[in-house]
N, C-alpha and C. Protein backbone atom coordinates (compact mmCIF):
# COMPACT_ATOMS: atom_id res chain seq x y z
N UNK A 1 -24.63 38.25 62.07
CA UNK A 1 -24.74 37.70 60.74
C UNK A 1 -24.50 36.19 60.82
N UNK A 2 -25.41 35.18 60.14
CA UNK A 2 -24.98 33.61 60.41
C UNK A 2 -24.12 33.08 59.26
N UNK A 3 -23.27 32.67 59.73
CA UNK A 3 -23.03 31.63 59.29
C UNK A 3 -22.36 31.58 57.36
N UNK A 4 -24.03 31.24 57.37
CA UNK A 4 -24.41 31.24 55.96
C UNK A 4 -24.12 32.46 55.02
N UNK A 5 -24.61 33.33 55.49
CA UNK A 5 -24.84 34.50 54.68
C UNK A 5 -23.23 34.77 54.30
N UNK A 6 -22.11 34.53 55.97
CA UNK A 6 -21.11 34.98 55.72
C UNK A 6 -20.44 34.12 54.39
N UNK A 7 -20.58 32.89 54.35
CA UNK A 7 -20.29 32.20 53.19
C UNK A 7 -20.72 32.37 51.63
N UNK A 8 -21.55 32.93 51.63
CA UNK A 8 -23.01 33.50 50.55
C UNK A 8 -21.59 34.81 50.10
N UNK A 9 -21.71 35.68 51.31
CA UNK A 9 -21.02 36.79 50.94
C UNK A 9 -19.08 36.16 50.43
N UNK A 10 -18.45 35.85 51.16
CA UNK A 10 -17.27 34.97 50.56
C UNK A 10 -17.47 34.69 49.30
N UNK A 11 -17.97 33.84 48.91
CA UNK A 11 -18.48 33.34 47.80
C UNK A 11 -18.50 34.48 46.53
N UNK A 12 -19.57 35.00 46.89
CA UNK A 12 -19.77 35.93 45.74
C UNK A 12 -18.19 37.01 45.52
N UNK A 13 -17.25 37.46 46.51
CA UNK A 13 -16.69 38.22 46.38
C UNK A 13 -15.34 37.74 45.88
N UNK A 14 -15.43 35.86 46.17
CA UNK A 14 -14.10 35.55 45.36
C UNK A 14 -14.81 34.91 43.37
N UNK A 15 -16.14 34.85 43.52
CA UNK A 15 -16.27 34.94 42.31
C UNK A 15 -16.68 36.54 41.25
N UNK A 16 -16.37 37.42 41.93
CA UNK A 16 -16.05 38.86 41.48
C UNK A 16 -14.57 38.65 40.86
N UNK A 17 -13.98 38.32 41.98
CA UNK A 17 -12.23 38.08 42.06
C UNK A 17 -11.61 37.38 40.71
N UNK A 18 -12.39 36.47 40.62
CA UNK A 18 -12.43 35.42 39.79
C UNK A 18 -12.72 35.77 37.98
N UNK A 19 -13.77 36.37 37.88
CA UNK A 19 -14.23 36.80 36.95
C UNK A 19 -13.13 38.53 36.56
N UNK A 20 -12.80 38.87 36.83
CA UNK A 20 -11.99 39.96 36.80
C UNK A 20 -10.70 39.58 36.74
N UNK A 21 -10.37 38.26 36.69
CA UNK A 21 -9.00 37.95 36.64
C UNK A 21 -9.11 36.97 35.24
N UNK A 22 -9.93 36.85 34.55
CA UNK A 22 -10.19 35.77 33.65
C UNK A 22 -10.32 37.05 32.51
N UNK A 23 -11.47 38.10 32.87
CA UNK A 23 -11.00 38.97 31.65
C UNK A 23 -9.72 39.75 31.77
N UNK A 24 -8.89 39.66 32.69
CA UNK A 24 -7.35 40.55 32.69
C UNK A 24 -6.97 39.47 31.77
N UNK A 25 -6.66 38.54 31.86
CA UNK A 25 -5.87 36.97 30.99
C UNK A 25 -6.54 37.45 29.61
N UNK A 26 -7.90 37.05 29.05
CA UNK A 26 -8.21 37.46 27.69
C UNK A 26 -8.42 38.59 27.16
N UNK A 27 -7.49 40.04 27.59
CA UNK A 27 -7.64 41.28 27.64
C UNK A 27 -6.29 41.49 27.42
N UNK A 28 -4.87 40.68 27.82
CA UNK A 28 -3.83 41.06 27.90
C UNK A 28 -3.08 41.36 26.62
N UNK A 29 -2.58 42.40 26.29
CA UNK A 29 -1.64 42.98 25.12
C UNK A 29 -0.71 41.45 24.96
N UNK A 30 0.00 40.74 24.05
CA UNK A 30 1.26 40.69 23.96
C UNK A 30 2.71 41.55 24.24
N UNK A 31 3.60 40.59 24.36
CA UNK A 31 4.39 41.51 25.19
C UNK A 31 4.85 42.72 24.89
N UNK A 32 5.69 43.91 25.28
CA UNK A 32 6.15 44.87 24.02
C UNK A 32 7.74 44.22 23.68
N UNK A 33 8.23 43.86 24.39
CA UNK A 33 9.57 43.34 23.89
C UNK A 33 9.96 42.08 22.95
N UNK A 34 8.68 41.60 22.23
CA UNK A 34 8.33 40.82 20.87
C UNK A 34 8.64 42.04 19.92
N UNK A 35 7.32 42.88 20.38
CA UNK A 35 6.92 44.02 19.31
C UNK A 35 8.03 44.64 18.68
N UNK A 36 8.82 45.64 20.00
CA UNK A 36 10.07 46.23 19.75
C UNK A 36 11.05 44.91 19.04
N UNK A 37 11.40 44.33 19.29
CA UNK A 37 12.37 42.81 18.73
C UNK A 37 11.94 42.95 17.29
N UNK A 38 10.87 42.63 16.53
CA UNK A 38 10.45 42.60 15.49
C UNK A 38 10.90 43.96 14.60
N UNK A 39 10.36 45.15 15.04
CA UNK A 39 10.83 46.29 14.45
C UNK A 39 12.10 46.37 14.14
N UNK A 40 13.61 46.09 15.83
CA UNK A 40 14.60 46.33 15.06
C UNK A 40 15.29 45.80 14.45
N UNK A 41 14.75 44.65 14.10
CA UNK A 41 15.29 43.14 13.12
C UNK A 41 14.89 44.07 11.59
N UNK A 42 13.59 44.92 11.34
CA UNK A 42 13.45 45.36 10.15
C UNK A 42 14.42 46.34 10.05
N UNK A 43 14.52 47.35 10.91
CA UNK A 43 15.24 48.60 10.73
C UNK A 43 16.47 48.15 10.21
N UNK A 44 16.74 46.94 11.31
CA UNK A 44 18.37 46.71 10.63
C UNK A 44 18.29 46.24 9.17
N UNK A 45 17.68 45.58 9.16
CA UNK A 45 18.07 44.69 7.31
C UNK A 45 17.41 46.19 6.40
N UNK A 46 16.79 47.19 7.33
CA UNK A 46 16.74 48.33 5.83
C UNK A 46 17.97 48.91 6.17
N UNK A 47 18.75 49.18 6.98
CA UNK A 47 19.73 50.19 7.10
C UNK A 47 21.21 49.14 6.40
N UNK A 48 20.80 47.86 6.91
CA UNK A 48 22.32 46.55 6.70
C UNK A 48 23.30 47.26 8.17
N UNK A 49 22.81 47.77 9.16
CA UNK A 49 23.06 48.31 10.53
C UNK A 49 24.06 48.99 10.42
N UNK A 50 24.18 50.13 9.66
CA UNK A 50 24.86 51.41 9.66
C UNK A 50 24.08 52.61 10.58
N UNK A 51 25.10 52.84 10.59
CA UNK A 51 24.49 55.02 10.95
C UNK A 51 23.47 54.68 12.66
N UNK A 52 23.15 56.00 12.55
CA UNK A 52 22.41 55.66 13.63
C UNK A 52 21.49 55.10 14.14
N UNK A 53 20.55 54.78 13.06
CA UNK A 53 19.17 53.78 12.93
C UNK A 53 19.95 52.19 13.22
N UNK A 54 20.90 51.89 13.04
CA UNK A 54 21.95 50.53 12.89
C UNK A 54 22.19 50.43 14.98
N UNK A 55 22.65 51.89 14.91
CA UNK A 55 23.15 51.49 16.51
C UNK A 55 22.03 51.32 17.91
N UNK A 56 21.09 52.25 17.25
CA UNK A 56 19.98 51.94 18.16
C UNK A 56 19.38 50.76 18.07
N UNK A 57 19.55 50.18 16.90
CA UNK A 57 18.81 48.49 16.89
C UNK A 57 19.91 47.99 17.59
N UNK A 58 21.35 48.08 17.63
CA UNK A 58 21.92 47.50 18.26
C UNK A 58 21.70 47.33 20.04
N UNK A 59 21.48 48.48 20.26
CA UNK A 59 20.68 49.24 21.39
C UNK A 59 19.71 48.68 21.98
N UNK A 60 18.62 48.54 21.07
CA UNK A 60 17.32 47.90 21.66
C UNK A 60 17.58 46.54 21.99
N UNK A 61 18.33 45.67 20.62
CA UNK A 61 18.63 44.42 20.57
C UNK A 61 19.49 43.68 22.27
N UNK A 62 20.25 44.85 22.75
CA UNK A 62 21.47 44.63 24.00
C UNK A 62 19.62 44.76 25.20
N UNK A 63 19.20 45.70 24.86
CA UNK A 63 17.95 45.86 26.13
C UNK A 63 17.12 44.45 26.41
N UNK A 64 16.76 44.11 25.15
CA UNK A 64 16.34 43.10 25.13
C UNK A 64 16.53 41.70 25.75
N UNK A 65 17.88 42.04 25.41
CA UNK A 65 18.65 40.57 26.18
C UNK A 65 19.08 40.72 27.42
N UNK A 66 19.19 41.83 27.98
CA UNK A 66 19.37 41.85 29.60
C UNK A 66 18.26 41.86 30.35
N UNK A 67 16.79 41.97 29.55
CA UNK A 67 16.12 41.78 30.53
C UNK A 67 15.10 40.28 30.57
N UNK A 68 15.73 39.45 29.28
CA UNK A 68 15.24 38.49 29.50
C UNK A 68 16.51 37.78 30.17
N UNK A 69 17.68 38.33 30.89
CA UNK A 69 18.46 37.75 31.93
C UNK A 69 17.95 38.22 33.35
N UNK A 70 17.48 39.18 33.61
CA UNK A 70 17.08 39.69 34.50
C UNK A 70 15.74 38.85 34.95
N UNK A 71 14.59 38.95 33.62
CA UNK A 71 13.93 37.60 34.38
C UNK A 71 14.26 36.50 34.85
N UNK A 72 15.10 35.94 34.08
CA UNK A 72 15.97 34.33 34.36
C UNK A 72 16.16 34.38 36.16
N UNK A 73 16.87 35.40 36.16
CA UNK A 73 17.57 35.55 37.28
C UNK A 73 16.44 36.09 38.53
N UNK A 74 15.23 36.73 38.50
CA UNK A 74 14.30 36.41 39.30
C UNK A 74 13.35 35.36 39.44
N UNK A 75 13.61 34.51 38.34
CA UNK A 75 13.08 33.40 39.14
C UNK A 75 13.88 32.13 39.37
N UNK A 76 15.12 32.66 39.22
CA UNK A 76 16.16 31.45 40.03
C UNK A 76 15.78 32.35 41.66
N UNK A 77 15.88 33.41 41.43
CA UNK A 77 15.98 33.98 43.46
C UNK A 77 14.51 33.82 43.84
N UNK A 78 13.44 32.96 42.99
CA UNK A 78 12.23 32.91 43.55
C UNK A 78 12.36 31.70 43.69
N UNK A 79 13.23 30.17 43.23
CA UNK A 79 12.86 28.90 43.36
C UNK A 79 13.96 29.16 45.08
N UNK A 80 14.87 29.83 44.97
CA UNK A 80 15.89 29.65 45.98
C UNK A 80 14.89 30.06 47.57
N UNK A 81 13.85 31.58 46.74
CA UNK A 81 13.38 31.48 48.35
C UNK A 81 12.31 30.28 48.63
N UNK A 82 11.97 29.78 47.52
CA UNK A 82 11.06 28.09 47.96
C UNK A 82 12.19 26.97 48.69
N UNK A 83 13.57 27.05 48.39
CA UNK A 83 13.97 26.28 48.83
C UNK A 83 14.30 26.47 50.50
N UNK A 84 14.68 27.84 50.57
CA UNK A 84 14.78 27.98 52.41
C UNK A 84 13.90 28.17 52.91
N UNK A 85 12.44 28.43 52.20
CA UNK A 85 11.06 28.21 52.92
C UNK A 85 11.32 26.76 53.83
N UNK A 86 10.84 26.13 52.08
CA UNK A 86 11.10 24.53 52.53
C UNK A 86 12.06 23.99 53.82
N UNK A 87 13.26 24.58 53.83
CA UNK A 87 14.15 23.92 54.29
C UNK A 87 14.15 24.89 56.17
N UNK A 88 13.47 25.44 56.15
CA UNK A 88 12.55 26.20 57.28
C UNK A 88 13.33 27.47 57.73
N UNK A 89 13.77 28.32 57.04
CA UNK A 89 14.90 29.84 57.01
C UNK A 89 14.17 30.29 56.79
């Protein structure tokens, strides 16, 4: 096979790549942990966060926030492994 063709073929298969990653981006849901957030902000102000509808918003509300620490915290351990890349470890 020359050359060319192999480039021809490259070509076409990172603009497959390409095009399939552009409709994943304008295809993507919003997040669900907006969605859920929104709901138990209502539940609570109908309940005024009593009873059990009260504790599960409390519930969701605690989920919520540990896992936007949990992201935090993977991408501090993703700049750290750029830094011992960098620093040649």
């Amino acid at each position: 096979m020359s050359k060319q063709r192999t480039f021809v073929r490259a070509g076409g298969i990172g603009a497959i790549f390409a095009a399939g990653y552009l409709c994943g981006l304008m295809t993507q849901a919003p997040p669900a942990d907006a969605q859920v957030g929104e709901l138990m902000k209502q539940a609570g102000q109908a309940t005024g966060g009593k009873g059990a509808l009260g504790t599960a918003m409390k519930l969701g509300t605690s989920i919520t926030e540990m896992q936007k620490n949990v992201d935090e915290l993977q991408k501090n351990i993703g700049v750290l492994k750029e830094v011992k890349t960098a620093l040649g470890g």
